[in-house]
N, C-alpha and C. Protein backbone atom coordinates (compact mmCIF):
# COMPACT_ATOMS: atom_id res chain seq x y z
N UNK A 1 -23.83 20.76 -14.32
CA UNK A 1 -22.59 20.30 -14.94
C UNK A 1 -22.07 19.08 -14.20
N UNK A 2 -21.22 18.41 -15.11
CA UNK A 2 -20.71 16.92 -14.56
C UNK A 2 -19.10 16.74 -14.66
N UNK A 3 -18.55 16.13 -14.28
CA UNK A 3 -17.46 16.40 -14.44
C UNK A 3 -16.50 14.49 -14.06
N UNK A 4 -15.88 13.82 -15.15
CA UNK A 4 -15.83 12.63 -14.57
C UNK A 4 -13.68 12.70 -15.52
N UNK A 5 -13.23 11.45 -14.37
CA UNK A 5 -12.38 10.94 -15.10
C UNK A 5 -12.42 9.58 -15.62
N UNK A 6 -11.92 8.65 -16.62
CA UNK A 6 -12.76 7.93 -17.21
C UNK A 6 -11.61 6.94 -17.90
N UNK A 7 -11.20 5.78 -17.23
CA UNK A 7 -9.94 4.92 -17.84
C UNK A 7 -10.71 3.87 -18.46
N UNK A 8 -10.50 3.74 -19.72
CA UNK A 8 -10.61 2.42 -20.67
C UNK A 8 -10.18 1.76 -20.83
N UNK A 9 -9.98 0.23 -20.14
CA UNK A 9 -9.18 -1.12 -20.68
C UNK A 9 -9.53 -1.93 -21.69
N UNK A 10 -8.64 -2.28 -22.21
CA UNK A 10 -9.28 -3.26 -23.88
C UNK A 10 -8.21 -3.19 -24.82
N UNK A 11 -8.90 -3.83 -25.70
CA UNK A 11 -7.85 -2.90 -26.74
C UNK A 11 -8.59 -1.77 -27.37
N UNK A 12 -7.74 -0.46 -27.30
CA UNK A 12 -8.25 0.52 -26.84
C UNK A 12 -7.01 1.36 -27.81
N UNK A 13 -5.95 0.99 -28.16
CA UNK A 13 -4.83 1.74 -29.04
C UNK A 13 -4.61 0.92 -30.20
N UNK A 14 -4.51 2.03 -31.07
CA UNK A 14 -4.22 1.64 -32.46
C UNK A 14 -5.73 1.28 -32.85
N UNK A 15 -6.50 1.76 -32.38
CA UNK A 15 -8.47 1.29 -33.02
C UNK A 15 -9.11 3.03 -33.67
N UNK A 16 -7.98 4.03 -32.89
CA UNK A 16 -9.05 5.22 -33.85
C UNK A 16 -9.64 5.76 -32.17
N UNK A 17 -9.39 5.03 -31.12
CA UNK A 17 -10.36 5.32 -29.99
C UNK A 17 -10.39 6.50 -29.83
N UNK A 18 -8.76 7.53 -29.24
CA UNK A 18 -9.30 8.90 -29.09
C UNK A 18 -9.48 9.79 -30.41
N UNK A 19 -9.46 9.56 -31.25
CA UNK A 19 -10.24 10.39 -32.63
C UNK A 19 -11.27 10.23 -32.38
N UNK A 20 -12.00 8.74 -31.89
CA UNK A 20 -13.31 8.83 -32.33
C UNK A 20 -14.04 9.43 -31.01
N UNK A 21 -13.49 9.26 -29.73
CA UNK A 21 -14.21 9.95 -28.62
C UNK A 21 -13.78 10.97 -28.78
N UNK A 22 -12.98 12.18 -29.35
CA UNK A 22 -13.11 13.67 -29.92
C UNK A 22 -14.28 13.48 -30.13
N UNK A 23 -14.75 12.83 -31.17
CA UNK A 23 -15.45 13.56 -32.57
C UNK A 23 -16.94 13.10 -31.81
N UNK A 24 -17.26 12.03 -31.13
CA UNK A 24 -18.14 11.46 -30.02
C UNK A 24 -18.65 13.15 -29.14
N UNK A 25 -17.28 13.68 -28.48
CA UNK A 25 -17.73 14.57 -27.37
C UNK A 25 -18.04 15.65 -28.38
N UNK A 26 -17.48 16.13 -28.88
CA UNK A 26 -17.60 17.39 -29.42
C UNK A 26 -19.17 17.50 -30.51
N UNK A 27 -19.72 15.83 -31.39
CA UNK A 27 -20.85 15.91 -31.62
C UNK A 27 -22.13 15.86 -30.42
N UNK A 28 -21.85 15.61 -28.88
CA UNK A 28 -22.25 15.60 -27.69
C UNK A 28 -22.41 17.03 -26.86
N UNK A 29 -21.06 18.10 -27.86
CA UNK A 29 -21.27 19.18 -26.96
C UNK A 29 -19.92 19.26 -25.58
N UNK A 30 -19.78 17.87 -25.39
CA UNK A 30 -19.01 17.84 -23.90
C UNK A 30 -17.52 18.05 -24.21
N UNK A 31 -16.78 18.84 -23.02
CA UNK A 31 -15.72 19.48 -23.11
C UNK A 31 -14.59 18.56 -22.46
N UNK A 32 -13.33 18.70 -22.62
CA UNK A 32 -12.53 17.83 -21.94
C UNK A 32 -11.37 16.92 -22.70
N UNK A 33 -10.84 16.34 -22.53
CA UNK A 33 -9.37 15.56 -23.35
C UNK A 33 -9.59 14.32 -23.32
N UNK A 34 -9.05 13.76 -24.36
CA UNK A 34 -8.52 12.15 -24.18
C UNK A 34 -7.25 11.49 -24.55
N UNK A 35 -6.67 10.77 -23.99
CA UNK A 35 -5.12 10.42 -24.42
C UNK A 35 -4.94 9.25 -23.98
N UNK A 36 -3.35 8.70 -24.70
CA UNK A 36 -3.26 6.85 -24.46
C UNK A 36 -2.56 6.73 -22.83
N UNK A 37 -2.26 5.89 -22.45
CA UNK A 37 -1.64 5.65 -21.49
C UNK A 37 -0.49 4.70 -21.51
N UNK A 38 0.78 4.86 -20.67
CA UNK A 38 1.69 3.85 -21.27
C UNK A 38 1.67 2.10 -20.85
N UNK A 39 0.77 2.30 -20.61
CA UNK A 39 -0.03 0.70 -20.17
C UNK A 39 -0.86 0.13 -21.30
N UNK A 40 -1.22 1.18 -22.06
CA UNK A 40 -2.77 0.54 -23.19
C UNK A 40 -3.56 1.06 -23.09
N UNK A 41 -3.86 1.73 -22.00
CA UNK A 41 -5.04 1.80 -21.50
C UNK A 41 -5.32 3.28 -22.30
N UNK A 42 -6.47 3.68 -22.01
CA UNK A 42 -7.70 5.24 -22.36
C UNK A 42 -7.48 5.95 -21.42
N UNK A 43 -7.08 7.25 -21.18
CA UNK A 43 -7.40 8.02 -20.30
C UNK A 43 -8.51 9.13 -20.84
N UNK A 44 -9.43 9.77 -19.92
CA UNK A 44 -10.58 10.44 -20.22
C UNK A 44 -10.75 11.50 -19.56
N UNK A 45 -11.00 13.00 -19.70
CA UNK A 45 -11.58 13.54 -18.65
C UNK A 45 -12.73 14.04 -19.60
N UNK A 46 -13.91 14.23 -19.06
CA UNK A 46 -14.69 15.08 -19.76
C UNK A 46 -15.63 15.37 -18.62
N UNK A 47 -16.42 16.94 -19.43
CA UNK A 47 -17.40 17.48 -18.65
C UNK A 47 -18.53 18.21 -19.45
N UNK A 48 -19.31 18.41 -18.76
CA UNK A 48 -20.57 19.05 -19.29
C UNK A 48 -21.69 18.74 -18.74
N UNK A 49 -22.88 18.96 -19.73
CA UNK A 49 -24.38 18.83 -18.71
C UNK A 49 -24.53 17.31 -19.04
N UNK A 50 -24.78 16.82 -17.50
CA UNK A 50 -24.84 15.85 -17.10
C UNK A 50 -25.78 14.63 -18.20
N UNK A 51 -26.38 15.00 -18.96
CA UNK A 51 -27.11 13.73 -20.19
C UNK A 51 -26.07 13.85 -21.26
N UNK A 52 -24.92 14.81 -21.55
CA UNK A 52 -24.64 14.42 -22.52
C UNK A 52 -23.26 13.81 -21.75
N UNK A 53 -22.59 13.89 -20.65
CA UNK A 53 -21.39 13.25 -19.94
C UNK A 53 -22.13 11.88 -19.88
N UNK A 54 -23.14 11.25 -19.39
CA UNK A 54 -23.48 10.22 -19.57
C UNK A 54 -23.89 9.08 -20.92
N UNK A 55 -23.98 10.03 -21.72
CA UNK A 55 -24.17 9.69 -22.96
C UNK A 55 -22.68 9.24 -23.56
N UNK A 56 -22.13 9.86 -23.34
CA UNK A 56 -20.26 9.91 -23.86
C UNK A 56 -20.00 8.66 -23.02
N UNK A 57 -20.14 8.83 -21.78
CA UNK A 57 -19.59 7.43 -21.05
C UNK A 57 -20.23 6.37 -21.74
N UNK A 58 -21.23 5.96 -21.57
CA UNK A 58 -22.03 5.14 -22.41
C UNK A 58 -21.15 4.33 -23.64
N UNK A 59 -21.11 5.20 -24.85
CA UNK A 59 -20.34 5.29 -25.75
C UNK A 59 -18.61 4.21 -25.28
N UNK A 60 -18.34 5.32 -24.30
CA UNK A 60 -16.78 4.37 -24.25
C UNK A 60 -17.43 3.09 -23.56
N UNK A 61 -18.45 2.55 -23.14
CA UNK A 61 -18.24 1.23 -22.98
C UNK A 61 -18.46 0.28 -23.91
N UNK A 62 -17.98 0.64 -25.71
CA UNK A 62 -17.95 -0.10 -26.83
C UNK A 62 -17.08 0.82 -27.48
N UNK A 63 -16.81 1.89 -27.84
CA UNK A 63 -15.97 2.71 -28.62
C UNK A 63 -15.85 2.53 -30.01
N UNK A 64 -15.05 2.63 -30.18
CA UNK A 64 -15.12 2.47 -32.31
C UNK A 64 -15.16 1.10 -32.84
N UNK A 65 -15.60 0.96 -33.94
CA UNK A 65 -15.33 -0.90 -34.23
C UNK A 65 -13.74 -0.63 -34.20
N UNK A 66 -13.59 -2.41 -33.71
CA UNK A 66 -12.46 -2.64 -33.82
C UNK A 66 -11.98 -2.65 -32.50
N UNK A 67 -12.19 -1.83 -31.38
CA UNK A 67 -11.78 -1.38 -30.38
C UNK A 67 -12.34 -2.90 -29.44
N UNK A 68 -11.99 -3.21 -28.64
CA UNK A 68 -12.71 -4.60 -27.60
C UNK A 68 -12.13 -4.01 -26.14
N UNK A 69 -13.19 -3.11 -25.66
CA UNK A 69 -13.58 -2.75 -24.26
C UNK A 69 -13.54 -3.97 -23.11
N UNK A 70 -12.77 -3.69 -22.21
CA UNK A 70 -12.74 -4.62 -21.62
C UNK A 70 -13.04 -4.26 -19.66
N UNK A 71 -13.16 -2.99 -19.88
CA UNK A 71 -13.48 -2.38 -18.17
C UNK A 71 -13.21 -1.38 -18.75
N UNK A 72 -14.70 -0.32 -17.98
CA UNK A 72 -14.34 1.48 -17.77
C UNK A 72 -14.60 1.61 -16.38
N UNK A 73 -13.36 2.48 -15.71
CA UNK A 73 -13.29 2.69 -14.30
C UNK A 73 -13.47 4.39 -14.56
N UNK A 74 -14.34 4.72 -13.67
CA UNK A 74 -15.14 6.33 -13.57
C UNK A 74 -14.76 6.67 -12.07
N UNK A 75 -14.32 7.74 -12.11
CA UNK A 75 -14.28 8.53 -10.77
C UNK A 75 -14.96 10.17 -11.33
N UNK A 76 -15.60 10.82 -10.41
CA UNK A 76 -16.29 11.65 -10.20
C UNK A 76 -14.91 12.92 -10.18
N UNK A 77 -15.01 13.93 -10.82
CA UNK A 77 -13.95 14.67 -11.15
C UNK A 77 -14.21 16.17 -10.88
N UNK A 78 -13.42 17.26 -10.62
CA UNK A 78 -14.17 18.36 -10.05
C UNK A 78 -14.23 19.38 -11.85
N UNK A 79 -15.05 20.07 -11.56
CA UNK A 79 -15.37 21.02 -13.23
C UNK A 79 -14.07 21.81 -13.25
N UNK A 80 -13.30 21.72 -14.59
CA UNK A 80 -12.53 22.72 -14.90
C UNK A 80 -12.57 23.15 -15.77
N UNK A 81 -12.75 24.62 -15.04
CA UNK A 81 -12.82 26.15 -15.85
C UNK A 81 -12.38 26.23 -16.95
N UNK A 82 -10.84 25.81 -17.29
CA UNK A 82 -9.93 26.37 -18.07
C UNK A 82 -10.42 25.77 -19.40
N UNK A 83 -11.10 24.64 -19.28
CA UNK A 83 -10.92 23.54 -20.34
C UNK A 83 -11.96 24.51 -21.51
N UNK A 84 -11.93 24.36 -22.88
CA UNK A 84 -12.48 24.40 -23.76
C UNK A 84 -12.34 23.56 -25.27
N UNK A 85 -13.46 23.16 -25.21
CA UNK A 85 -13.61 22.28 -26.39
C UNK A 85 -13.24 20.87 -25.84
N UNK A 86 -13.09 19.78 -26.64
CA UNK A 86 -12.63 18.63 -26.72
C UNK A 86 -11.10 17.97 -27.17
N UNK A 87 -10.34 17.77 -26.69
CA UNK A 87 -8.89 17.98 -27.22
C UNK A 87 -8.29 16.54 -27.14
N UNK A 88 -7.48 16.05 -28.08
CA UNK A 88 -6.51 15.47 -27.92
C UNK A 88 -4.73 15.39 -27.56
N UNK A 89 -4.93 14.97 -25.79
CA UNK A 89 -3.44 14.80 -25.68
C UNK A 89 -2.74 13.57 -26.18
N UNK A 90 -0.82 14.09 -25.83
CA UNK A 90 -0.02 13.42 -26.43
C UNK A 90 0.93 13.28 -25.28
């Protein structure tokens, strides 16, 4: 298991981004949230077996059309238990 936190700069709100990284992790399998930040920015946590957390990261370094990625900053994150499924915060 992998476990990362995962900030997206760009334009990154108002593109569909966390709908489409739901629908990204959860066709991936990988567990974990995504939500806006009051800067613009992506916030990310996700986890799971390590090809499909890399696969998802991958992904956010282009995200949905429309979206223009501009830096993903990754820190290494510890596994949490509690989490199930893929969720969107608010």
């Amino acid at each position: 298991m992998k476990a990362l936190n995962v900030r997206v700069e760009g334009r990154v709100q108002g593109v569909w981004f966390r709908a489409t990284t739901q629908e990204e992790a959860q066709r991936l399998g990988v567990g974990g949230w995504v939500r806006n930040t009051n800067d613009g920015d992506v916030e990310i946590f996700m986890q799971g077996e390590e090809p499909d957390v890399d696969r998802l990261l991958q992904w956010c370094h282009h995200g949905p059309p429309g979206a223009r990625v501009l830096g993903v900053h990754v820190e290494t994150a510890q596994i949490d238990a509690s989490v199930k499924g893929f969720i969107i915060r608010y």
